[in-house]
Protein backbone atom coordinates (compact mmCIF):
# COMPACT_ATOMS: atom_id res chain seq x y z
CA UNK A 1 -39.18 178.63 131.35
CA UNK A 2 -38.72 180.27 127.56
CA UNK A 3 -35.40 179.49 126.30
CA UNK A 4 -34.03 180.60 123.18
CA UNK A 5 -31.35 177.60 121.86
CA UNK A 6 -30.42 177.39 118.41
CA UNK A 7 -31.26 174.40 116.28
CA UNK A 8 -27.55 174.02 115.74
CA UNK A 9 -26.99 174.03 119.49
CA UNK A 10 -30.06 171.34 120.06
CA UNK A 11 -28.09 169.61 117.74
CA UNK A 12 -26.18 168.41 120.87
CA UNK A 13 -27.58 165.65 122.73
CA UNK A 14 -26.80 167.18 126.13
CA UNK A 15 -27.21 170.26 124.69
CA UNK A 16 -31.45 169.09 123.77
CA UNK A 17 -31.49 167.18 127.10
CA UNK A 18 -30.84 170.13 129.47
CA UNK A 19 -33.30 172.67 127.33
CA UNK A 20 -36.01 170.03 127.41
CA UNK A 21 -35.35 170.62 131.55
CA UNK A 22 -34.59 174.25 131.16
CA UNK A 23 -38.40 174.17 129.85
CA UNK A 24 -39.78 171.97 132.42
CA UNK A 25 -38.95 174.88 135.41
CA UNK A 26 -41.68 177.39 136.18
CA UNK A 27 -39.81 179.95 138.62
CA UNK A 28 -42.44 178.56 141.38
CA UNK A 29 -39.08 178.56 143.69
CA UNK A 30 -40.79 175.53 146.03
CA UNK A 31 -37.08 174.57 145.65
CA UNK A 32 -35.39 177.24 147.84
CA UNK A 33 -37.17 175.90 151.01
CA UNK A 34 -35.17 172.57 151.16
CA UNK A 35 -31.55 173.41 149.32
CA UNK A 36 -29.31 173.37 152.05
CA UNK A 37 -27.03 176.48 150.67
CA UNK A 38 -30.04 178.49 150.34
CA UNK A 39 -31.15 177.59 154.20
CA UNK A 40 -27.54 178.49 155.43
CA UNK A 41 -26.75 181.54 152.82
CA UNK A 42 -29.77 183.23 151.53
CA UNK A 43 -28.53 183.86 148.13
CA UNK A 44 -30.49 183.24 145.74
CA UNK A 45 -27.91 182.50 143.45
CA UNK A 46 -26.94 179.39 145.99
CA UNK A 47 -30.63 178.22 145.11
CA UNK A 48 -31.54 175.81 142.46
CA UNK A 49 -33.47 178.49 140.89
CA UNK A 50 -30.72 180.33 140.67
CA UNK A 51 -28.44 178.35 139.63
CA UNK A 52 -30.68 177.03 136.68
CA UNK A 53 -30.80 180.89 135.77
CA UNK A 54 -27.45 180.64 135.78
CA UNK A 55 -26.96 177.85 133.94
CA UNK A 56 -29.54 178.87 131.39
CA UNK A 57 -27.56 182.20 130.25
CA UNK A 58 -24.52 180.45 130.10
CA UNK A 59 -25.67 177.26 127.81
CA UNK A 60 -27.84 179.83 125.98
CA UNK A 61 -25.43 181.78 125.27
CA UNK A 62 -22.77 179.47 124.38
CA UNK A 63 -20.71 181.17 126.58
CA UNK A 64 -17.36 180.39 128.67
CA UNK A 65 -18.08 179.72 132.39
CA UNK A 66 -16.83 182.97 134.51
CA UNK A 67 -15.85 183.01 137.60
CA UNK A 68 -19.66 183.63 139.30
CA UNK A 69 -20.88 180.63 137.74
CA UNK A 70 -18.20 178.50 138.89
CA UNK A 71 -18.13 179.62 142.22
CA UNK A 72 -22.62 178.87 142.55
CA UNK A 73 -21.87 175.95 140.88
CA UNK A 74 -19.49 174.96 142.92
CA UNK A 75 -21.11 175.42 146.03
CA UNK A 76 -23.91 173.62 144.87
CA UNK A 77 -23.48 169.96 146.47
CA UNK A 78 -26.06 167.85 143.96
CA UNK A 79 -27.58 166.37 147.46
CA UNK A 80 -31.02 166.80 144.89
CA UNK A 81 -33.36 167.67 147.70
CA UNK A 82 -34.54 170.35 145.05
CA UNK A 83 -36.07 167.32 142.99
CA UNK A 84 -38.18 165.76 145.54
CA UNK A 85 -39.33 168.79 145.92
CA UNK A 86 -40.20 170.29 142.35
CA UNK A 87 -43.65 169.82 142.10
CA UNK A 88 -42.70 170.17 138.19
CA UNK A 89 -40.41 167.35 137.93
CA UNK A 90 -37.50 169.65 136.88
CA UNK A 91 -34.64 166.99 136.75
CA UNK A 92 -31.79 169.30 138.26
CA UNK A 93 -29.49 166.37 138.46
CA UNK A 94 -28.81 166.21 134.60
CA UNK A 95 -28.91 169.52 134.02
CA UNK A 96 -26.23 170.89 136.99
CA UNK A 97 -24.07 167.43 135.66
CA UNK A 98 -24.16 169.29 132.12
CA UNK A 99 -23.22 173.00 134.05
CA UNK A 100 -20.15 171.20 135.34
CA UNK A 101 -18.70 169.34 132.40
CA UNK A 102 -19.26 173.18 130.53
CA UNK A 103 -17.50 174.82 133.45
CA UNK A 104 -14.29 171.73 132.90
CA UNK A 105 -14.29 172.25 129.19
CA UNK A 106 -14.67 176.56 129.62
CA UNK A 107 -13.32 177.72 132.27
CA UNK A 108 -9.33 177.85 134.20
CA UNK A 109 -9.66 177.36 137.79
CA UNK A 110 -6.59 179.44 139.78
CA UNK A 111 -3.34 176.15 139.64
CA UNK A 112 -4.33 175.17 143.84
CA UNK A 113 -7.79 173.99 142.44
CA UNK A 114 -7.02 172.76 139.29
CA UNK A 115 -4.00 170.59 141.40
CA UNK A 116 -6.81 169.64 144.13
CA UNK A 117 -9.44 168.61 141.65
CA UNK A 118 -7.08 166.45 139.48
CA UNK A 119 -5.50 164.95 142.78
CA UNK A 120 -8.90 163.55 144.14
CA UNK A 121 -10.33 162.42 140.60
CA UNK A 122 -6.91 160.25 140.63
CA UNK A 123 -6.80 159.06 143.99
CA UNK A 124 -10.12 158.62 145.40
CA UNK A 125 -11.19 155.71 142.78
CA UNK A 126 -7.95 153.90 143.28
CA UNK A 127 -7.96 152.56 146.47
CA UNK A 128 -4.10 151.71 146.58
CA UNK A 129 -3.38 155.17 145.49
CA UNK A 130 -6.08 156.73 148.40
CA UNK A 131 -4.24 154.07 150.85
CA UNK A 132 -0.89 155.50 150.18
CA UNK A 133 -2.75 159.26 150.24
CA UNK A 134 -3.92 158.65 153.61
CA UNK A 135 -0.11 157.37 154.56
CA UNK A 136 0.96 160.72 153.56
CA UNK A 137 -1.55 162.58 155.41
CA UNK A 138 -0.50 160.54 158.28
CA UNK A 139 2.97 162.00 158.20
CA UNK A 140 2.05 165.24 157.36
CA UNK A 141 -0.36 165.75 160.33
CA UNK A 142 2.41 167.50 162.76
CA UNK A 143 2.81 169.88 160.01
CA UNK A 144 -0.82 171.05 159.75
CA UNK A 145 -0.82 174.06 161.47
CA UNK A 146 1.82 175.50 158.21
CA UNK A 147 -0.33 173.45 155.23
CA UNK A 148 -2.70 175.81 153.31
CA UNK A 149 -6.47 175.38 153.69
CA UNK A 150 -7.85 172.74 151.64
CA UNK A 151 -4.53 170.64 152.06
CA UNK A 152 -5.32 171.01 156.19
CA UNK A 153 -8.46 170.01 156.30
CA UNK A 154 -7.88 167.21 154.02
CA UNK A 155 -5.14 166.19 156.38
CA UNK A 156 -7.65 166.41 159.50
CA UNK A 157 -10.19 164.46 158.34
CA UNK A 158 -7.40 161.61 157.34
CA UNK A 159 -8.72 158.78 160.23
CA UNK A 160 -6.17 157.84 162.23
CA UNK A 161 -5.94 154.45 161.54
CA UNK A 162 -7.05 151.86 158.60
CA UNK A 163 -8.37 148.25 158.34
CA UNK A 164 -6.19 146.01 156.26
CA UNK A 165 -7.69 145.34 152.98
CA UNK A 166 -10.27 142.78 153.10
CA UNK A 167 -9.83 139.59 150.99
CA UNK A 168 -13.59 139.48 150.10
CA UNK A 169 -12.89 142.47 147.92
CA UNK A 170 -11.04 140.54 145.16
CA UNK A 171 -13.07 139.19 142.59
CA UNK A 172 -14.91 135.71 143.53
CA UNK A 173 -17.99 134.40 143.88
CA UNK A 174 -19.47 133.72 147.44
CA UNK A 175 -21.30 130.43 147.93
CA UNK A 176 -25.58 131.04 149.20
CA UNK A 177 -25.96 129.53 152.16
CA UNK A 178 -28.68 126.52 151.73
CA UNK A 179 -30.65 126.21 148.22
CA UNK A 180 -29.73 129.40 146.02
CA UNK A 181 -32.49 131.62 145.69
CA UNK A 182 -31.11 134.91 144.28
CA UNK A 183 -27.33 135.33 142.45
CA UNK A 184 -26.10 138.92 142.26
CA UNK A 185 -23.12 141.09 141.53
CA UNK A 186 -21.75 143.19 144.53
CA UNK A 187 -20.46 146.93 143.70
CA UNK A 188 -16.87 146.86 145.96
CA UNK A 189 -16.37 149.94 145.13
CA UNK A 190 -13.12 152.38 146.32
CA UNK A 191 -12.82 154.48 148.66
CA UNK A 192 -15.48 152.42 151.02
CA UNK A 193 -13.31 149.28 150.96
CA UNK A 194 -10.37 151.57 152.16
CA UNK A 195 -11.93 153.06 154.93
CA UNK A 196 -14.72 150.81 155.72
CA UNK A 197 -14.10 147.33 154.75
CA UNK A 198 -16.18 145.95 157.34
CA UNK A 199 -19.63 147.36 155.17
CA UNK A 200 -18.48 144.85 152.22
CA UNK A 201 -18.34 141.90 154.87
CA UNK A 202 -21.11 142.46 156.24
CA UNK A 203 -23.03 142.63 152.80
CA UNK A 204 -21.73 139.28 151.97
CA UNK A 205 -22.14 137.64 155.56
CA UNK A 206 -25.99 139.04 155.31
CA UNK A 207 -27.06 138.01 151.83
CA UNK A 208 -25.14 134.55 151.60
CA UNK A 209 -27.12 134.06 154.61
CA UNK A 210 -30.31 134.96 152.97
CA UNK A 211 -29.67 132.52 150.22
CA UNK A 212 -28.17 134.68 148.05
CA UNK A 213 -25.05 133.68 145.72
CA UNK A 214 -22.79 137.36 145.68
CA UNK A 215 -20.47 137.95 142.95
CA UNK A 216 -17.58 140.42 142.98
CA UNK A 217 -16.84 140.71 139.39
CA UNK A 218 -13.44 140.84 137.78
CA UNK A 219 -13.14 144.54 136.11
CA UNK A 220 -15.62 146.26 138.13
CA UNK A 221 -13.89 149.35 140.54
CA UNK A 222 -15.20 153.00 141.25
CA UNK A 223 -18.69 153.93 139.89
CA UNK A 224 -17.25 157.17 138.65
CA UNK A 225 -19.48 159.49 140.86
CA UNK A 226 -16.29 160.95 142.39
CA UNK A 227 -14.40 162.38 138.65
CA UNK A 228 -18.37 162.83 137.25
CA UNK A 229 -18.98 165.36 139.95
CA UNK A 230 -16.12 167.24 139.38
CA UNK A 231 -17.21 167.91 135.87
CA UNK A 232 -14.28 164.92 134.17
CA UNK A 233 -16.94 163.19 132.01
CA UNK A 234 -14.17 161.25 130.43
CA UNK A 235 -12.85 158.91 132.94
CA UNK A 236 -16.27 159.08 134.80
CA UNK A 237 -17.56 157.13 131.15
CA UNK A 238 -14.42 155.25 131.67
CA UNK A 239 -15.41 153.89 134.93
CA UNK A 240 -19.21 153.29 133.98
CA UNK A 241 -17.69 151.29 130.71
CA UNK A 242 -15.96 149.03 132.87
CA UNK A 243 -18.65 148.01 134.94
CA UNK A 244 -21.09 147.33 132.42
CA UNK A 245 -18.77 145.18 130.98
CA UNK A 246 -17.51 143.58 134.05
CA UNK A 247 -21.35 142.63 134.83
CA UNK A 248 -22.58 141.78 131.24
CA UNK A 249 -20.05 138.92 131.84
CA UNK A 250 -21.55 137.77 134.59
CA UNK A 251 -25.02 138.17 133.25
CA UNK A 252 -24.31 136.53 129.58
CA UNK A 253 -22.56 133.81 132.07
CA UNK A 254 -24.60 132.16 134.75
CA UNK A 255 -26.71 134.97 135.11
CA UNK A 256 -27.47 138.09 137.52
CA UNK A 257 -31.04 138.96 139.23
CA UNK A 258 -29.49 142.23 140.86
CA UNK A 259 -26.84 144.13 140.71
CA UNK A 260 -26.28 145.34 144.51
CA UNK A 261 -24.45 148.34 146.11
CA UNK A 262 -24.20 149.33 149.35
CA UNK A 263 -23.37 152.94 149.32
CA UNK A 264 -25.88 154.96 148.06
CA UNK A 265 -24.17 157.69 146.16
CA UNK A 266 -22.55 154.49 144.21
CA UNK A 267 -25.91 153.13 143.22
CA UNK A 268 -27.58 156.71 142.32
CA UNK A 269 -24.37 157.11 139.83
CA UNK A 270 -25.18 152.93 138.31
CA UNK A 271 -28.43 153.52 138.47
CA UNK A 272 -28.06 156.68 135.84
CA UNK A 273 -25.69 154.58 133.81
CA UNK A 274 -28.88 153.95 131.03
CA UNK A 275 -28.98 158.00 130.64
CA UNK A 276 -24.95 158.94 130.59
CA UNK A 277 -24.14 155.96 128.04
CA UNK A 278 -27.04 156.85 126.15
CA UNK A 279 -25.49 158.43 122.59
CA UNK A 280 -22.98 155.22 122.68
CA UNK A 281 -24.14 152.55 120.35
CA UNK A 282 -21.67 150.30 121.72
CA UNK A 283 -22.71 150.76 125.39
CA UNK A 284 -26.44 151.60 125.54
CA UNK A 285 -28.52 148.82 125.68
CA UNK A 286 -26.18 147.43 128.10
CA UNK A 287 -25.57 150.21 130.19
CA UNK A 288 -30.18 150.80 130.82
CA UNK A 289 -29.70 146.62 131.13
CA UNK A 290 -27.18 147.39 134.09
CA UNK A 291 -29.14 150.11 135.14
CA UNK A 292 -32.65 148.32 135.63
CA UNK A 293 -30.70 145.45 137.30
CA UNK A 294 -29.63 147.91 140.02
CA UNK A 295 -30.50 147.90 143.63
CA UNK A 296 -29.61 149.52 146.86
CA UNK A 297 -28.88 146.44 149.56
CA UNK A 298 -32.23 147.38 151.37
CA UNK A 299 -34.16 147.87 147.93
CA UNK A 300 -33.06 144.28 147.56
CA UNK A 301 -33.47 142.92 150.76
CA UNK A 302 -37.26 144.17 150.98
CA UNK A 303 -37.79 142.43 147.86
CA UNK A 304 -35.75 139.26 148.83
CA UNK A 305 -37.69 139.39 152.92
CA UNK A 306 -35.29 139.91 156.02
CA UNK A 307 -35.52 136.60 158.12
CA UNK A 308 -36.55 136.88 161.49
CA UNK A 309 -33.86 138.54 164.09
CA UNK A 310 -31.55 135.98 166.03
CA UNK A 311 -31.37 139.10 168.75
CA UNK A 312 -33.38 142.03 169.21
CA UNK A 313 -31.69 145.16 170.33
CA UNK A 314 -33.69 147.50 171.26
CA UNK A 315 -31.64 149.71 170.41
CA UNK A 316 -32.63 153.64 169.85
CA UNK A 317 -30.99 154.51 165.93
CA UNK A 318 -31.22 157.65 164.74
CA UNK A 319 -31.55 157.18 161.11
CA UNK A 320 -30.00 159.49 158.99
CA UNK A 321 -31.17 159.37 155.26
CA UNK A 322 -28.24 160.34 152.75
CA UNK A 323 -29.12 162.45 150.33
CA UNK A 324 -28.37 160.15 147.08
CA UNK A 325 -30.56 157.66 149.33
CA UNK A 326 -33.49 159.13 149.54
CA UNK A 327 -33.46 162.34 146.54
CA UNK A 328 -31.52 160.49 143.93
CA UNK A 329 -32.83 157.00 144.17
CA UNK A 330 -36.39 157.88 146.28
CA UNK A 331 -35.29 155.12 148.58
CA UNK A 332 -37.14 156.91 152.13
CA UNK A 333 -38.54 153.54 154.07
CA UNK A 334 -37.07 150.64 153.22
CA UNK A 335 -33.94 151.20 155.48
CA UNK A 336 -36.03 152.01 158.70
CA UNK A 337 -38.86 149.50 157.95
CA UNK A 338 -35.26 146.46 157.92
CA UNK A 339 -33.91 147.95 160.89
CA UNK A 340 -38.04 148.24 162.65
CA UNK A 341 -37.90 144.45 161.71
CA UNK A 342 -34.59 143.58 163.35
CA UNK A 343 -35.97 144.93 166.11
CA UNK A 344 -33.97 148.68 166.64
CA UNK A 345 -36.12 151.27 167.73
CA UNK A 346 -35.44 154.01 164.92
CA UNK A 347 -35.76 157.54 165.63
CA UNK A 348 -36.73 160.41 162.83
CA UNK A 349 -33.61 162.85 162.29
CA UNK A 350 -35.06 166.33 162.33
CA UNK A 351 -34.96 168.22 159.12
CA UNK A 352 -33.90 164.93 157.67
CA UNK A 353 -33.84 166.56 154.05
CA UNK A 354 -31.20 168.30 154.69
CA UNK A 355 -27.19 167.13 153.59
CA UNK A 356 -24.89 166.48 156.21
CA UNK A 357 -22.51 168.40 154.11
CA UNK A 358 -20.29 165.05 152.74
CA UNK A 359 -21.25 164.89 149.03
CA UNK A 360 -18.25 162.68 147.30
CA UNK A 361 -15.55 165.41 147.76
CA UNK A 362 -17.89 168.61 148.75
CA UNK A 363 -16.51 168.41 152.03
CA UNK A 364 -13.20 169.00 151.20
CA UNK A 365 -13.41 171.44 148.35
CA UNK A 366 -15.90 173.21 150.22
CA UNK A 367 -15.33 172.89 153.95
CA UNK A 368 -16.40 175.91 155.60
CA UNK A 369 -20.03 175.38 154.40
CA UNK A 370 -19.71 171.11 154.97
CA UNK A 371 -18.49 172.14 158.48
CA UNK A 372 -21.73 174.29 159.08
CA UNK A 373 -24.27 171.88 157.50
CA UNK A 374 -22.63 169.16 159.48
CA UNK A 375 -22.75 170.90 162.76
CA UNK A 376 -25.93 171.24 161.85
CA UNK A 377 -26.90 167.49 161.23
CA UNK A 378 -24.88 166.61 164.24
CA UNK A 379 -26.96 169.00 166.53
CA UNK A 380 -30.36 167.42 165.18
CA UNK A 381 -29.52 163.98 165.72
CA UNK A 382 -28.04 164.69 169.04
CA UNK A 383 -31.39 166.46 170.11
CA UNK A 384 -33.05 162.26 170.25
CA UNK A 385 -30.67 161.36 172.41
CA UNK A 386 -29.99 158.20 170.38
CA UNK A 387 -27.70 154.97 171.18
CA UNK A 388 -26.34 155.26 167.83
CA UNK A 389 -26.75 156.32 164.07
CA UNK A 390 -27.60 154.00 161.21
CA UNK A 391 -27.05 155.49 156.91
CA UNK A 392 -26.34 153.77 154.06
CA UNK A 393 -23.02 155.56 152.58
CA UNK A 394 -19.65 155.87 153.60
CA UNK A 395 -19.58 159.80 152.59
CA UNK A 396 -21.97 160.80 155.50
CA UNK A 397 -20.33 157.60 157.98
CA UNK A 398 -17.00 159.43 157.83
CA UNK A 399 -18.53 163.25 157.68
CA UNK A 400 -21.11 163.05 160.56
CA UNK A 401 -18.60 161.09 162.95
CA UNK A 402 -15.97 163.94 162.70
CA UNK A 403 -18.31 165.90 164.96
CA UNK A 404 -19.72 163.51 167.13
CA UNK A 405 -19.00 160.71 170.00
CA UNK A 406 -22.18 159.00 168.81
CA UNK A 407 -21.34 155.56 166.91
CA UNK A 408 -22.10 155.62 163.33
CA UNK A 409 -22.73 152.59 161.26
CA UNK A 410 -23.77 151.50 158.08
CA UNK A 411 -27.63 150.17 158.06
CA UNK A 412 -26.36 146.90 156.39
CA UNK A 413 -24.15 146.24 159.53
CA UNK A 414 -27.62 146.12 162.24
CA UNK A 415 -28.93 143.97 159.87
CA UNK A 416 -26.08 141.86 159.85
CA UNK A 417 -26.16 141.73 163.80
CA UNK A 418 -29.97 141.08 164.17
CA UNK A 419 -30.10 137.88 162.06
CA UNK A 420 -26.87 136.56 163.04
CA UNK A 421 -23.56 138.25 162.19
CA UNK A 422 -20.92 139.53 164.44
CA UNK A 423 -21.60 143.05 166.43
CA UNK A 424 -20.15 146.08 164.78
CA UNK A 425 -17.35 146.97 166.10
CA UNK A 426 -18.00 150.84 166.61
CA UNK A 427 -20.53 149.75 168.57
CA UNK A 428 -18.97 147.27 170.83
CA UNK A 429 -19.28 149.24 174.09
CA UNK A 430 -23.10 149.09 173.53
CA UNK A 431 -25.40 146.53 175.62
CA UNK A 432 -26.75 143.59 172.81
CA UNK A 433 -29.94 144.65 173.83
CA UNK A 434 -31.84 147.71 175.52
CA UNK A 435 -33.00 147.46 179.27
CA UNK A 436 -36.53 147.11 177.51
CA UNK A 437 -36.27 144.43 174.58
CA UNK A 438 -34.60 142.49 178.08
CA UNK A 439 -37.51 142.42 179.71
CA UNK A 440 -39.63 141.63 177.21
């Protein structure tokens, strides 16, 4: 693609970083065929083509955001399927992150959005503020019918009960079982411990019992996907400062082989940490140190070797790839070759590419299309018929099992299981094995 930036403009590091991918795209539109917005709207302007079009005239141009770029934008949910399939390499990811940080700095959203947007960049990250959030959406359930839109469909998808915070959260260090062979740092992360607090225990259960020391790192929080998404590049920094700072500790201290996270939109967000620190002397070299240290729990425990299954289940899984999983870290089959190995039968999710319509907080500042694209992944998975569902982040956990009876766990949790841990509690009603690992 020609593009036409001044050398004054280029003088901008983001500014240079998104024409160098601006001139990368050749209009071949391969990426219309797998965006999910595209599939469900047919506009082209809900396309990554479009929206780099978009995005082009407006950077070019050096122009505010109006209100047809924001609303593309917008609808655009940065699942990335568009980069696994550019056969040019056009890297979409940095470019859209640069639309929405113009669109913050450019544009005035209508006071309900603006109010929305700044309410989940506060919350979300701080899990004692989204505990006390989800206390108030409690109480305001019997009111839902009279709350406007956004606000009711927040409410809805409040759960209906929470887990007490788990004391393995806190920072500490957990003891390897048997001779150390690995020591890492484990991402706790925020809005996963609130929900979910179960994923974290099961991480440390599984790796301690792989020899593994696991460090939870004073300083460390939020990754800063959630405010980075919504275009708030300041605390998003914020958040990425005080992990690489939190873990440079640890590593200038006794030392880290990995840094480990077990939700995947979390470890696409660490893993970019190199590339967003970049222009800060201070943080660089640290921040592509923390970044090449990075791995998803199955990355690592491929490398590392699962031991051999205490049980095997049997068990039909339909896994279901998230989209940070397998287009924004490439991760496709490591998950199902662990959970092959524990001995679950896993089943292929038709049009697995696809988003399940989660995406941080897509699903609720976008929920009519979340609700379709969810239906959607709901009625594919449903089609195998399995026992249960397996991912590997808490966004698509909590989406996909507001419109289903299947169980939904993480992937982390079956491995857990298999090689010795206690059974997952969502699936509790399910036999330990199949009639047909039995009579093997």
């Amino acid at each position: 693609m020609q593009t036409n930036f001044t050398l004054a403009q280029l003088a901008d590091p983001d500014t240079a970083e998104s024409e160098k991918i601006l001139r990368t795209c050749v209009h071949c539109g391969f990426c219309t065929a797998t965006c999910p917005t595209y599939a469900l709207l047919g506009d082209e302007l809900d396309s990554p083509r479009g929206r780099i079009y978009l995005i082009k005239d407006m950077l070019e141009n050096d122009k505010p955001a109006t209100a047809q770029v924001v609303k593309h934008i917008d609808r655009c949910l940065s699942c990335l399927s568009c980069m696994t399939t550019c056969p040019s390499g056009v890297h979409y990811m940095h470019l859209v992150d640069h639309a929405r940080r113009h669109i913050e700095e450019t544009y005035e959203r209508p006071l309900p959005d603006r109010l929305m947007r700044r309410l989940l960049a506060l919350v979300l990250p701080r899990p004692g503020l989204f505990r006390l959030a989800l206390a108030g959406a409690w109480l305001a359930r019997p009111f839902t019918r009279v709350l406007p839109g956004r606000l009711k469909g927040m409410v809805a998808m409040a759960p209906r009960s929470l887990p007490a915070p788990s004391p393995v959260d806190r920072p500490q260090v957990f003891a390897a079982e048997g001779a150390r062979r690995k020591r890492v740092a484990l991402l706790s992360g925020c809005a996963q411990r609130v929900l979910d607090p179960g994923i974290n225990e099961a991480t440390i259960r599984l790796l301690t019992r792989h020899g593994v020391e696991v460090v939870v790192a004073r300083g460390a929080g939020c990754c800063g996907a959630l405010p980075h998404h919504l275009g708030k590049e300041d605390p998003a920094l914020g958040y990425a400062r005080a992990n690489v700072a939190a873990w440079m500790r640890e590593i200038d201290g006794e030392g880290l082989d990995a840094i480990v996270i077990n939700a995947s939109g979390c470890g696409t967000q660490v893993k970019d940490y190199g590339f967003m620190l970049r222009e800060d002397q201070g943080w660089a070299a640290s921040a592509a140190r923390i970044s090449d240290l990075t791995r998803d729990i199955t990355e690592f425990l491929v490398e590392l070797g699962l031991t051999a299954p205490v049980r095997r289940p049997g068990l039909a899984v339909a896994y279901h790839s998230a989209c940070s999983m397998q287009h924004g870290q490439q991760i496709k089959t490591q998950p199902k070759s662990l959970l092959a190995d524990a001995g679950f039968t896993v089943l292929e999710v038709p049009e697995g590419h696809l988003c399940c319509g989660s995406a941080g907080t897509y699903n609720l500042l976008q929920p009519a299309i979340a609700t379709q694209l969810r239906d959607r992944k709901v009625k594919n998975i449903e089609s195998l018929r399995p026992d249960l569902i397996a991912t590997g982040n808490i966004g698509c956990i909590t989406q996909i099992a507001t419109g289903t009876r299947i169980p939904i766990v993480h992937t982390v949790e079956l491995l857990d299981w298999a090689t010795g841990g206690p059974k997952p509690a969502a699936i509790a009603h399910l036999p330990n094995e199949s009639p047909a690992a039995a009579a093997e």
